[in-house]
Structure formats: C-alpha cells, structure tokens
Protein backbone atom coordinates (compact mmCIF):
# COMPACT_ATOMS: atom_id res chain seq x y z
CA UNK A 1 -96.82 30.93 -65.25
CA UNK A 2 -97.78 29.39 -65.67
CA UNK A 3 -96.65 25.70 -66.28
CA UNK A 4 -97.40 22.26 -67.15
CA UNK A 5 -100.28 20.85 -66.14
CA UNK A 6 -100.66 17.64 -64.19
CA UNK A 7 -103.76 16.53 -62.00
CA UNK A 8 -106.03 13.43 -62.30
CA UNK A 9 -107.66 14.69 -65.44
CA UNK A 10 -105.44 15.09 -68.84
CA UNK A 11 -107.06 18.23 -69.30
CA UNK A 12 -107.09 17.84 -73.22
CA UNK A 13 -105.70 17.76 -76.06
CA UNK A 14 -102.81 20.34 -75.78
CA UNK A 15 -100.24 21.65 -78.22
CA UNK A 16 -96.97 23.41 -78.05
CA UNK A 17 -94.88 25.29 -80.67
CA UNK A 18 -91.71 26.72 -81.29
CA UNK A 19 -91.20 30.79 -80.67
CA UNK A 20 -90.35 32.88 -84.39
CA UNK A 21 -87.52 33.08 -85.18
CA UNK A 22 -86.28 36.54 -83.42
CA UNK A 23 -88.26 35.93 -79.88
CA UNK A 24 -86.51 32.68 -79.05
CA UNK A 25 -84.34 34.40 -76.15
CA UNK A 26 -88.12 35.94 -74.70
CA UNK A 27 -90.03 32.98 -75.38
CA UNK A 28 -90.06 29.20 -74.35
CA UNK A 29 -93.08 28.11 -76.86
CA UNK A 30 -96.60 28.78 -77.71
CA UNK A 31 -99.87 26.70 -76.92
CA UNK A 32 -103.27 25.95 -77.55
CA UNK A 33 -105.67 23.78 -75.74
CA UNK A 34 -108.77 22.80 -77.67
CA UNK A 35 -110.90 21.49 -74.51
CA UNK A 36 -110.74 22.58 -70.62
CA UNK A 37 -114.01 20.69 -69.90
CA UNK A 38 -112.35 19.37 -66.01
CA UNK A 39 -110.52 21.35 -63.56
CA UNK A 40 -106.68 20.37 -63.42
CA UNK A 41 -103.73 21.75 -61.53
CA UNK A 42 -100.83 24.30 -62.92
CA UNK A 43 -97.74 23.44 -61.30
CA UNK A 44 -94.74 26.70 -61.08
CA UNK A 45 -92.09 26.89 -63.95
CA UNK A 46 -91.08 30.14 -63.73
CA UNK A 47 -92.49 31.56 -66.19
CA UNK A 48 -95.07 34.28 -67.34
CA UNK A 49 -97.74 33.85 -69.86
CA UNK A 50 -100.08 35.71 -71.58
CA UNK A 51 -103.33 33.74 -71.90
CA UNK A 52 -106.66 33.41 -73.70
CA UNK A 53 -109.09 32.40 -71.58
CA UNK A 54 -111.93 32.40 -73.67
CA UNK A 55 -114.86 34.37 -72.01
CA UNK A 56 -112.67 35.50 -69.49
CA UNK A 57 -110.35 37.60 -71.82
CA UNK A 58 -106.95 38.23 -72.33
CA UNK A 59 -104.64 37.64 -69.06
CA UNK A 60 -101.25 37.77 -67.70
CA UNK A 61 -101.01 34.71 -65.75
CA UNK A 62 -97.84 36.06 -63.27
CA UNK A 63 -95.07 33.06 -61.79
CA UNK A 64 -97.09 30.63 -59.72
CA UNK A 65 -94.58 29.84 -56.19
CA UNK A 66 -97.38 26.73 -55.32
CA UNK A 67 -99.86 24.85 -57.35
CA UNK A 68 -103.02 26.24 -58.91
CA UNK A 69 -106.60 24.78 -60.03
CA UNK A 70 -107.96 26.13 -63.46
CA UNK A 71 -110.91 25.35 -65.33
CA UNK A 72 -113.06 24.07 -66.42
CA UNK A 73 -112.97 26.83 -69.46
CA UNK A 74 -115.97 26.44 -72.37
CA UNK A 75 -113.77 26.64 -75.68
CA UNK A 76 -110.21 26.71 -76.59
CA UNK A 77 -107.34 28.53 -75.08
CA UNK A 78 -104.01 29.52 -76.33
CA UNK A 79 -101.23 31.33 -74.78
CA UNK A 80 -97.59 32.55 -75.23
CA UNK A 81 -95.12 31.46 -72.13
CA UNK A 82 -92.17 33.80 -71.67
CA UNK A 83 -89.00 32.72 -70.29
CA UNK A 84 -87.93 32.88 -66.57
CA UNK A 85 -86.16 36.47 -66.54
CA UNK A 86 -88.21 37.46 -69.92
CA UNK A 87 -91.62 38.89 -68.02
CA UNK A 88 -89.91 41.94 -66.58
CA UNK A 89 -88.61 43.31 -70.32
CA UNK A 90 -91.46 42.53 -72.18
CA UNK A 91 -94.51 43.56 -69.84
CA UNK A 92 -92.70 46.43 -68.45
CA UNK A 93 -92.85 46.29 -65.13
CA UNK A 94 -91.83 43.84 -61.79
CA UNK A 95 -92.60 40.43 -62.20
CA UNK A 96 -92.91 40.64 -58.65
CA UNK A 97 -96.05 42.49 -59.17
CA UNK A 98 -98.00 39.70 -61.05
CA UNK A 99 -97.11 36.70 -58.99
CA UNK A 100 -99.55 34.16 -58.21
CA UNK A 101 -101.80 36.39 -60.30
CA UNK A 102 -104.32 36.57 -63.25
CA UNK A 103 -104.69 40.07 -64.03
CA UNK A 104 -106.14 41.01 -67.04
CA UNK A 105 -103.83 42.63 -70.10
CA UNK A 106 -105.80 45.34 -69.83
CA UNK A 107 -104.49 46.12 -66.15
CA UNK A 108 -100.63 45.78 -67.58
CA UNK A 109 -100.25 47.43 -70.49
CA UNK A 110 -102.94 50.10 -69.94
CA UNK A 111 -102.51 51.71 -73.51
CA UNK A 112 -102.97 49.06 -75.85
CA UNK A 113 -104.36 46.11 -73.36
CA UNK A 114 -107.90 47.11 -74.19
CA UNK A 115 -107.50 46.99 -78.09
CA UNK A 116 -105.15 43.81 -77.90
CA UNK A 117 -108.19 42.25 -75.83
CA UNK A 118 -110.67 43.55 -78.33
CA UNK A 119 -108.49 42.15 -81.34
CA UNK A 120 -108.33 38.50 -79.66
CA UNK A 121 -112.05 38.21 -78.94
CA UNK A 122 -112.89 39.22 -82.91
CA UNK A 123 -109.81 36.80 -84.28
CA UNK A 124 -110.55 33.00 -85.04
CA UNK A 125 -108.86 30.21 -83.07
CA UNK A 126 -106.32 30.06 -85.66
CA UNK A 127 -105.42 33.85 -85.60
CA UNK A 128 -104.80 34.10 -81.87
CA UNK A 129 -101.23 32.44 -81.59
CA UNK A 130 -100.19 35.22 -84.52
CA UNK A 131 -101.45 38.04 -82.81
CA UNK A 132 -99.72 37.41 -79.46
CA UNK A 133 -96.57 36.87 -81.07
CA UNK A 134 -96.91 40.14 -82.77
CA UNK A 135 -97.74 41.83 -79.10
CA UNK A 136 -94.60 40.48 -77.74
CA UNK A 137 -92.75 41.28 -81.07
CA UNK A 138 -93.64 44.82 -80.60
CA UNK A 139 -92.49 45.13 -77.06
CA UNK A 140 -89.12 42.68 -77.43
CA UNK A 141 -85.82 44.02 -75.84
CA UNK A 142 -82.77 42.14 -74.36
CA UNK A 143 -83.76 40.02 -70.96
CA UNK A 144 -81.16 41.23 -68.22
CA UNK A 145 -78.21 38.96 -69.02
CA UNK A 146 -77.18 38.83 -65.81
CA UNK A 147 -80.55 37.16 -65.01
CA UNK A 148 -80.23 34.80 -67.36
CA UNK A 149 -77.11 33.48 -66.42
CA UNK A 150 -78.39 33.06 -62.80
CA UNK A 151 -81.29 30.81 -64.20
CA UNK A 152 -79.07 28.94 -65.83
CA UNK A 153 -76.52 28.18 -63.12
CA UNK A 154 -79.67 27.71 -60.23
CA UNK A 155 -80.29 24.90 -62.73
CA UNK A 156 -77.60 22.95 -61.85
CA UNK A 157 -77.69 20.43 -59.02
CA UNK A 158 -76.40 21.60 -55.68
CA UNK A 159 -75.29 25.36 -56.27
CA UNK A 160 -76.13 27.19 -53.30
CA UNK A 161 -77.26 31.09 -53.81
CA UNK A 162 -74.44 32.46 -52.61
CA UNK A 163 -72.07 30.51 -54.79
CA UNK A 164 -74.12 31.96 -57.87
CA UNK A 165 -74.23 35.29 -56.85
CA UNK A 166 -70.75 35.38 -56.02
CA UNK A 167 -69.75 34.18 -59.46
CA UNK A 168 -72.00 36.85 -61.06
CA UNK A 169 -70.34 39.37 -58.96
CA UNK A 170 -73.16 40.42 -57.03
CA UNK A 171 -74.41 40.15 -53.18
CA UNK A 172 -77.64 37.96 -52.70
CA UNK A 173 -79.31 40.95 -52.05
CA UNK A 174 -78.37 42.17 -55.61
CA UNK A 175 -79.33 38.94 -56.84
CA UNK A 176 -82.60 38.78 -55.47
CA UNK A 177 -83.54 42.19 -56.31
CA UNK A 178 -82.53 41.56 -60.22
CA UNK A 179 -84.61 38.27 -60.06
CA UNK A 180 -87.56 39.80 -58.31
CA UNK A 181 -88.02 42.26 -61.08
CA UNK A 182 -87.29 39.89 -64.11
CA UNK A 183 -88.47 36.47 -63.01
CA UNK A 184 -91.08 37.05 -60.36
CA UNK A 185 -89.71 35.33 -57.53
CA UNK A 186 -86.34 35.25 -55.52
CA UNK A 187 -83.32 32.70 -56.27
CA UNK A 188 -84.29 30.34 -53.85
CA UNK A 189 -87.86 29.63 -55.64
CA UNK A 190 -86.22 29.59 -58.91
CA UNK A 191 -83.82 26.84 -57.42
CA UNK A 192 -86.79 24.67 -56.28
CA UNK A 193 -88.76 25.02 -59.38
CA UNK A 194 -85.53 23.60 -61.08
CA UNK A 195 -84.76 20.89 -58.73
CA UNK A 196 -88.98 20.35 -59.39
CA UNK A 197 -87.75 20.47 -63.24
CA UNK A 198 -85.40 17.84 -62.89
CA UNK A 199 -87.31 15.24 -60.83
CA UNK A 200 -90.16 15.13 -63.35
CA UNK A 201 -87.09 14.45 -66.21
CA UNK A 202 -85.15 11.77 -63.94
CA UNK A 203 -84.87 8.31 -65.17
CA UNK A 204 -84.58 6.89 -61.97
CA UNK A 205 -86.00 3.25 -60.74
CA UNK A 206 -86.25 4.58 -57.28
CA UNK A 207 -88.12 8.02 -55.53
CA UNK A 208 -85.05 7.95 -53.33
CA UNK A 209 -82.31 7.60 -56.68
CA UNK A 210 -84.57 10.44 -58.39
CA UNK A 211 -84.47 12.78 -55.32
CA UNK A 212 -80.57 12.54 -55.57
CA UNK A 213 -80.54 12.87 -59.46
CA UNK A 214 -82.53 16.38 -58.98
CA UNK A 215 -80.39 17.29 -56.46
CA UNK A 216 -82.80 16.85 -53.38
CA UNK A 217 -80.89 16.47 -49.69
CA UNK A 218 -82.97 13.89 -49.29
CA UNK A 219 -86.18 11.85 -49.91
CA UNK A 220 -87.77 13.52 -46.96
CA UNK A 221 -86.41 17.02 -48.71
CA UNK A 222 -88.34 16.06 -52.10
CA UNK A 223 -91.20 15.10 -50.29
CA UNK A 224 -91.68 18.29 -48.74
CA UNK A 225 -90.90 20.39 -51.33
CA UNK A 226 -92.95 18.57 -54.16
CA UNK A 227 -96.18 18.83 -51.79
CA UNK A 228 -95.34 22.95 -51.44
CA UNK A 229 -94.95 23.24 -55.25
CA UNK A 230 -97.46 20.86 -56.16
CA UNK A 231 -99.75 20.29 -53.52
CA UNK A 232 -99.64 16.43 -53.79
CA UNK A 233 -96.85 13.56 -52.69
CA UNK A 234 -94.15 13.32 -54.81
CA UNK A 235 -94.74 9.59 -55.91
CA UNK A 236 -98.62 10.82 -57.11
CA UNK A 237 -97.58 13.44 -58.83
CA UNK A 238 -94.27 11.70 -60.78
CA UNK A 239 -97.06 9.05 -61.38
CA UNK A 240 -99.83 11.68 -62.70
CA UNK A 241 -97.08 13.54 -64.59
CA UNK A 242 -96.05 10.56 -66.32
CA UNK A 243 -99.35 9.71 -67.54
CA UNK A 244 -99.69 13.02 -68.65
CA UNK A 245 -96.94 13.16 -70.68
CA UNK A 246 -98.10 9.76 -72.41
C-alpha cells in the first residue's frame, strides 16, 4: 500500500523509478528511501507493495483503507508498489487477505519467502531494487482485465458503482468480489482513494472549487472523507502534501 507519504515531517530523501520494461502493466514504480529517522503517515492508494524494512525484513505491506504511522526505521528502505488490481496475480492469493497489513514475505509466498528474505538482507542497498524486480518477474501473469478497466472508470469523476459494473457487464456483487480478490478492497474504497487522488492533483484556488474538481458532493463530503483516509482536515493535509511534494 502502501502510498505516498505526507505528515509534518518530509520523511527523507525519497526516490521513485520507472518499472522494466515487461512489468509496466503489474507495476506503478520502484523506491528507495535513504533516511526514516521521524515517524510520518502513509496515506491509501490502492496499491500493494513489497517492502524492505531494514531490520524488520522483507514485507508485504497489503492496501491501507485509512491512514497509517511508520517509522522511524534505522537505514534505508526500498520497495516495489504494484498496481491497484496487480496484488492478487502476482502474490497469489486475495488481496483481501493482506489489507491494512504488514505480513512478512515469508508468510505469502511460503516456498521461496524465506530465501527471497535471506537474499535481501545479504544484498547491498544498490542490489535490492534488482532483486525485487526479479521476484515479481518470476511470478508476472496478466492482472484480471476486467479489474483494470473498473479502476480505470472509478477514476473518473461522478460514476456511481452501479453505472461501472453495469458497463462491465457484471452485478455489484460480481464487481466487488473481482475487486476484493485483485485490489484489496471493494469499488466504493477504490472510488474514494481516487476522488483522494484527484484532490491532491487539483489546481484549484479554493477547498470548495477543489472538492468539485475531484468530484466531491460537497465541501462537507471532502472533509469527511479526507479525515477517514487521512486522518487529518483536508486543508492540513493539501497544505502538508504540497510541501511534500516541494
């Protein structure tokens, strides 16, 4: 999950990169953060990562549905983010099952978990990005394409759930099921992380203009849903995020 991090604390100096060429439809990027000396918050973005945590191992950080503190961490840590609807193909198994979790590889992929652990701890900072792309390399497949076309259109301003089920030719329940096991979470937490998505990219002058550019009801709707996905108001966290992204 896990997400971009915002709080009151930059938490360092953090990197991202571009997926190989041949995992672009499983991943969104790779990172590295040299120093997690201050806790910070991870905000949901529907995604799944597998993370080195330094002393703590290899995880699988599951898709966060509310905000979570991490760190401080001694040392750098790196990771590999999977795209919403990629976790259920490449870990093998629900999504559902890792959500709001850290569980460590070893406790996924049971077979190899312990020597891909083993292999991370030995490697050198600059060896640890290769060898999780060559886990996931080993493991890619197709993500259910019915999945990701329901990402995509739960993007988009104002559908309603049953709209993009219908137009995928399945029932919500269908819907939900198929998301549950890919993504993590249902279609109506994928739509708020989006709408959450979209309010951190508005160019707006106004909260009230940049509630209605996401695709909030309201003001009083973004309020309430920023503080469940992020645990602060919306105008501290637009404010922390934009710092962050400075």
């Amino acid at each position: 999950m896990t997400s971009t991090q915002h709080g009151s604390a930059e938490p360092g100096p953090y990197r991202e990169y571009p997926a190989v060429r041949g995992l672009q439809h499983l991943v969104s990027c790779l990172w590295e953060n040299d120093v997690q000396d201050r806790q910070h918050t991870v905000i949901p973005d529907g995604c799944v990562d597998l993370i080195w945590l330094g002393h703590h191992g290899l995880v699988v950080a599951g898709a966060d549905t509310g905000p979570r503190l991490s760190g401080p961490i001694p040392g750098p840590v790196c990771g590999i983010r999977l795209r919403p609807g990629a976790a259920g193909t490449v870990l093998g198994l629900p999504a559902a099952e890792l959500r709001d979790q850290l569980v460590p590889v070893e406790h996924v992929w049971q077979r190899s978990g312990p020597e891909l652990a083993a292999t991370m701890a030995e490697a050198d900072a600059e060896r640890r990005l290769a060898i999780l792309t060559e886990a996931v390399l080993v493991r890619r497949g197709a993500p259910d394409p019915v999945v990701v076309q329901a990402a995509t259109k739960l993007a988009e301003p104002g559908v309603r759930v049953s709209a993009a089920a219908a137009d995928l030719g399945l029932s919500e329940r269908q819907l939900n099921r198929r998301l549950l096991h890919a993504v993590g979470y249902g279609p109506k937490m994928l739509a708020r992380v989006a709408r959450l998505r979209r309010l951190i990219a508005a160019d707006e002058p106004s909260l009230a203009l940049r509630a209605l550019a996401a695709g909030y009801a309201s003001q009083a709707h973004m309020n309430e849903e920023v503080r469940r996905l992020t645990g602060d108001s919306a105008g501290r966290f637009l404010k922390d995020a934009a710092l962050t992204a400075a």
